[in-house]
N, C-alpha and C. Protein backbone atom coordinates (compact mmCIF):
# COMPACT_ATOMS: atom_id res chain seq x y z
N UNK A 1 -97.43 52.18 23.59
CA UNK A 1 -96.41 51.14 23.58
C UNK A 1 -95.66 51.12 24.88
N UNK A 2 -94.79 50.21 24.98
CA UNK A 2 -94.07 49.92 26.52
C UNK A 2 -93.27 51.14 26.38
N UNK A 3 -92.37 51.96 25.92
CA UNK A 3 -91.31 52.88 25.93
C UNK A 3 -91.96 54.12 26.56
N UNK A 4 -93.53 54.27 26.21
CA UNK A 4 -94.38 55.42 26.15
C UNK A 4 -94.86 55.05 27.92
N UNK A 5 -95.19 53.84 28.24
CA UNK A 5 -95.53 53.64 29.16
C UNK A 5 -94.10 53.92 30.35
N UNK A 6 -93.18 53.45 30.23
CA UNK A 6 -92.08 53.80 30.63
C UNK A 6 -91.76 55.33 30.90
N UNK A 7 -92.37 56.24 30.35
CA UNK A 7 -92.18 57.36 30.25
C UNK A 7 -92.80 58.21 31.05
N UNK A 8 -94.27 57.44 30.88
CA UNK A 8 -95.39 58.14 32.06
C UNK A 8 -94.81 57.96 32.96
N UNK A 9 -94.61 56.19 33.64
CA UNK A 9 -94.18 56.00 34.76
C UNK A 9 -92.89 56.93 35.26
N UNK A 10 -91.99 57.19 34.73
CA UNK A 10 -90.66 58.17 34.77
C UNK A 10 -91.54 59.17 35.43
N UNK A 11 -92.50 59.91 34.65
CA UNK A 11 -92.75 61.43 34.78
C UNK A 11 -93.60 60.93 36.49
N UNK A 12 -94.60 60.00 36.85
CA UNK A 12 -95.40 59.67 38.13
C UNK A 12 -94.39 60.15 38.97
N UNK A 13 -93.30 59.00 39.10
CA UNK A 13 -92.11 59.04 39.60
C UNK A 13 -91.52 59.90 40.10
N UNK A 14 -91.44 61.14 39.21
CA UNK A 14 -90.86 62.54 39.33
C UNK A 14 -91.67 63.09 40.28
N UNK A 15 -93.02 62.89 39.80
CA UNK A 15 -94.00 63.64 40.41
C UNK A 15 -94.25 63.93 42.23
N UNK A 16 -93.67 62.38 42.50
CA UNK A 16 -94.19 62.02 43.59
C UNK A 16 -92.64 62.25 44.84
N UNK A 17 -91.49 62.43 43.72
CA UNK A 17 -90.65 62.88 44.33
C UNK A 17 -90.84 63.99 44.79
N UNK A 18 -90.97 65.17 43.69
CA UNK A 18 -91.02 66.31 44.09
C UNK A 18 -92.41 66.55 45.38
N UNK A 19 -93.58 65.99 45.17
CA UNK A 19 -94.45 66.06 46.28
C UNK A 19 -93.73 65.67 47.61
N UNK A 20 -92.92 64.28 47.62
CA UNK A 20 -92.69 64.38 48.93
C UNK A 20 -91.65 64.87 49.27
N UNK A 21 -90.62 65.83 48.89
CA UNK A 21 -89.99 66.90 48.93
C UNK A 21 -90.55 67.92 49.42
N UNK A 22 -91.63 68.46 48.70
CA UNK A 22 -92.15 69.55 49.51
C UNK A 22 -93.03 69.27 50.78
N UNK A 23 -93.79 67.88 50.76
CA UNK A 23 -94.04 67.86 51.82
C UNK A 23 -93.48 68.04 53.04
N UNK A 24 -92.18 66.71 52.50
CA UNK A 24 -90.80 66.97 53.93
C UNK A 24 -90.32 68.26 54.77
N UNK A 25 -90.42 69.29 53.52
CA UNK A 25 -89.64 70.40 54.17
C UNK A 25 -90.93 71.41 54.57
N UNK A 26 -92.34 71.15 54.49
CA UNK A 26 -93.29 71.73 55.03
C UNK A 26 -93.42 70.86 56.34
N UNK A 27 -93.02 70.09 56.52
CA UNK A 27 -92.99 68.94 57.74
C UNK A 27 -91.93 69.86 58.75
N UNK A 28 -90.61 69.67 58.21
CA UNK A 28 -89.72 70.26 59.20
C UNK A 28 -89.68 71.90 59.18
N UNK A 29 -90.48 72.77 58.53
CA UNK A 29 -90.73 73.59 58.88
C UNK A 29 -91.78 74.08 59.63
N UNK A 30 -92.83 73.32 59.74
CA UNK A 30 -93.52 73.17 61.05
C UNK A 30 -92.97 73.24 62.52
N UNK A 31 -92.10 71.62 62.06
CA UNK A 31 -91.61 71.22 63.57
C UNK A 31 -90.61 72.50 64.44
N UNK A 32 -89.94 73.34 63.30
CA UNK A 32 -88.96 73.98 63.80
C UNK A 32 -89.78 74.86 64.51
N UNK A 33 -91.08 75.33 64.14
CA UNK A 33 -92.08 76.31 65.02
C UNK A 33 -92.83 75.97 65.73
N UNK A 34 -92.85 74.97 65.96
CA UNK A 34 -93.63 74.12 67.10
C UNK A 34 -92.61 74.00 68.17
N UNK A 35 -91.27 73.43 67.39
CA UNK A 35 -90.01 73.34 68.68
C UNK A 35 -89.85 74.62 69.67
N UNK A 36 -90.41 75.61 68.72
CA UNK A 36 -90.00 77.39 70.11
C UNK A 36 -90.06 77.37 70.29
N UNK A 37 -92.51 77.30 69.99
CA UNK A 37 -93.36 77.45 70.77
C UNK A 37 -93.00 76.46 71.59
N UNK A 38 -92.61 75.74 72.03
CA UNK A 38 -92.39 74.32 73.18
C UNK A 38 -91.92 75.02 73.70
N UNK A 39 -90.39 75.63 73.79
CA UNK A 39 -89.65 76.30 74.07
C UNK A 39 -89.85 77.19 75.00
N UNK A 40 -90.54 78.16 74.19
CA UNK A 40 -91.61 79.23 75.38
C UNK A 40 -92.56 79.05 76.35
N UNK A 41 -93.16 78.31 76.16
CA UNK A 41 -94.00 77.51 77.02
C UNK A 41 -93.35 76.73 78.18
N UNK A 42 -92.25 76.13 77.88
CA UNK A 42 -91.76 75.74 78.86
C UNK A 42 -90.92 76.40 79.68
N UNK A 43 -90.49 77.65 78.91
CA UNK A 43 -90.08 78.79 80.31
C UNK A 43 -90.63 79.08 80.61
N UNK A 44 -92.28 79.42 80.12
CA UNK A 44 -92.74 80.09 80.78
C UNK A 44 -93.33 79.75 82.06
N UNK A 45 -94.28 78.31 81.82
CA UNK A 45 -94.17 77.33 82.96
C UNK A 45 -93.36 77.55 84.13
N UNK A 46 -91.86 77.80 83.84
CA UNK A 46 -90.89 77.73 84.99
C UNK A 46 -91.09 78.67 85.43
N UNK A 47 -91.59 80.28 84.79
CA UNK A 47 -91.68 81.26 85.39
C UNK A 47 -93.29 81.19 86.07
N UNK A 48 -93.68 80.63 85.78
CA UNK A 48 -94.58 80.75 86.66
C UNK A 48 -95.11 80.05 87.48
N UNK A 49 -94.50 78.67 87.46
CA UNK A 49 -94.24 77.91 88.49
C UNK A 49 -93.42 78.54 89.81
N UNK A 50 -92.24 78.99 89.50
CA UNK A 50 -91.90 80.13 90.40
C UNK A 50 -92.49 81.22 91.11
N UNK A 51 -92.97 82.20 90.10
CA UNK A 51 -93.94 83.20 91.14
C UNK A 51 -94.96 82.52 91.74
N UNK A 52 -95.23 81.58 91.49
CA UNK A 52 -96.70 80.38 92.24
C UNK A 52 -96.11 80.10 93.99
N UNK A 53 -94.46 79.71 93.70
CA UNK A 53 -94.14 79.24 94.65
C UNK A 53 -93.82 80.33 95.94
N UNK A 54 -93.62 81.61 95.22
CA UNK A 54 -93.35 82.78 95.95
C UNK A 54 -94.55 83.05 96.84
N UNK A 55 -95.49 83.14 96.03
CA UNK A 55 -97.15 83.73 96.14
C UNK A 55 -97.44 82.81 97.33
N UNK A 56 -97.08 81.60 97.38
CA UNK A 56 -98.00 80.49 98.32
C UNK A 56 -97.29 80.50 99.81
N UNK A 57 -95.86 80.39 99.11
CA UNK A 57 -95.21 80.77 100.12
C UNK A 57 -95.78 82.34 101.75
N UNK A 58 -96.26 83.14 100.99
CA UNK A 58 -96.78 83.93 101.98
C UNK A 58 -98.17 84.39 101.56
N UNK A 59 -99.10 83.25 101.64
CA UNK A 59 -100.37 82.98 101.28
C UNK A 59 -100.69 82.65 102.81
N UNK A 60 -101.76 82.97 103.08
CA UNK A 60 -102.32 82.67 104.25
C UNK A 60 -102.85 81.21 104.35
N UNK A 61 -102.98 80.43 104.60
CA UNK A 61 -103.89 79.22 105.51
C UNK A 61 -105.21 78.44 104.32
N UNK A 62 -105.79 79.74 105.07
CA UNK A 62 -107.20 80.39 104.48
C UNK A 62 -107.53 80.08 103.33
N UNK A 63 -106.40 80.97 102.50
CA UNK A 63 -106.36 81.43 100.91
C UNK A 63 -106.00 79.74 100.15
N UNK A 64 -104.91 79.18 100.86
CA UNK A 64 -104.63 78.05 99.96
C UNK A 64 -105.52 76.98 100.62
N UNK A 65 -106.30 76.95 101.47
CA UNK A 65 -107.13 75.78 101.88
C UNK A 65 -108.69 75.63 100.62
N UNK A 66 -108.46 77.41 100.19
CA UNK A 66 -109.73 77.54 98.66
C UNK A 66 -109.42 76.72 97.54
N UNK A 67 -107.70 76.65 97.68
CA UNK A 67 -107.50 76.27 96.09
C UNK A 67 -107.42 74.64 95.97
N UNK A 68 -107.38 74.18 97.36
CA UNK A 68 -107.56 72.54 97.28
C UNK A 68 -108.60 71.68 96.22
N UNK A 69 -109.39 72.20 96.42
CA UNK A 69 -111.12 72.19 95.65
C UNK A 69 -110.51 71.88 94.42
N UNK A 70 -110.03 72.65 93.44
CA UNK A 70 -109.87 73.13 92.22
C UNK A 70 -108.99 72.15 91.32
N UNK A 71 -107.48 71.74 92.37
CA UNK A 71 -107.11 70.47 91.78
C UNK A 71 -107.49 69.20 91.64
N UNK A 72 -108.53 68.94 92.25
CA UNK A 72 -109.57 67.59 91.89
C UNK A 72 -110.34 67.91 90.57
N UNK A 73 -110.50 69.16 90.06
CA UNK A 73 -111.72 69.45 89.09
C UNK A 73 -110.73 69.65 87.89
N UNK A 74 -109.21 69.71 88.15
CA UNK A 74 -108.53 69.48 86.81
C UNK A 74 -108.06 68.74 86.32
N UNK A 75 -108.12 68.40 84.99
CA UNK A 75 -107.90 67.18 84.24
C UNK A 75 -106.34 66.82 84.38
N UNK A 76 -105.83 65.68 84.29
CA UNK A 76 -104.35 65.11 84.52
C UNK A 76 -103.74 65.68 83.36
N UNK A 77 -102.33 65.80 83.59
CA UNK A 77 -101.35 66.31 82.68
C UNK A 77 -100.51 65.54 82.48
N UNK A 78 -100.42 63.79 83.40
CA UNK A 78 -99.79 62.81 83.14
C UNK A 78 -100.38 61.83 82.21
N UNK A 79 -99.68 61.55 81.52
CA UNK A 79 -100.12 60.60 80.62
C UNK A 79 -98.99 59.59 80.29
């Protein structure tokens, strides 16, 4: 009958709340560990963008005329 049908629909309803409830908070509990890892990565970058700059800095000629080669053979990071 319609009351019975009403009822299922109620319980779907429920159902799909609580699913996307837990989805949500499996969502932002991801993001919050993805946000670190970003985090870390991007200091770390800085740190080693730094010792890069130290290193080249009293790099011979020679040594950095090898590594020219190498940035043509790597893929872009701009997008």
């Amino acid at each position: 009958s319609g009351a019975s049908a009403v009822a299922i629909d109620k319980k779907i309803e429920q159902a799909m709340d609580l699913v996307k409830s837990h989805l949500m908070f499996a969502v932002r509990e991801e993001f919050e560990v993805l946000k670190e890892q970003n985090k870390e990565l991007v200091e770390r970058v800085g740190q080693l963008e730094f010792e890069n700059n130290i290193l080249r800095a009293d790099a011979k000629p020679e040594t950095l005329a090898k590594l020219q080669p190498q940035k043509a053979l790597q893929p872009s990071t701009t997008s």
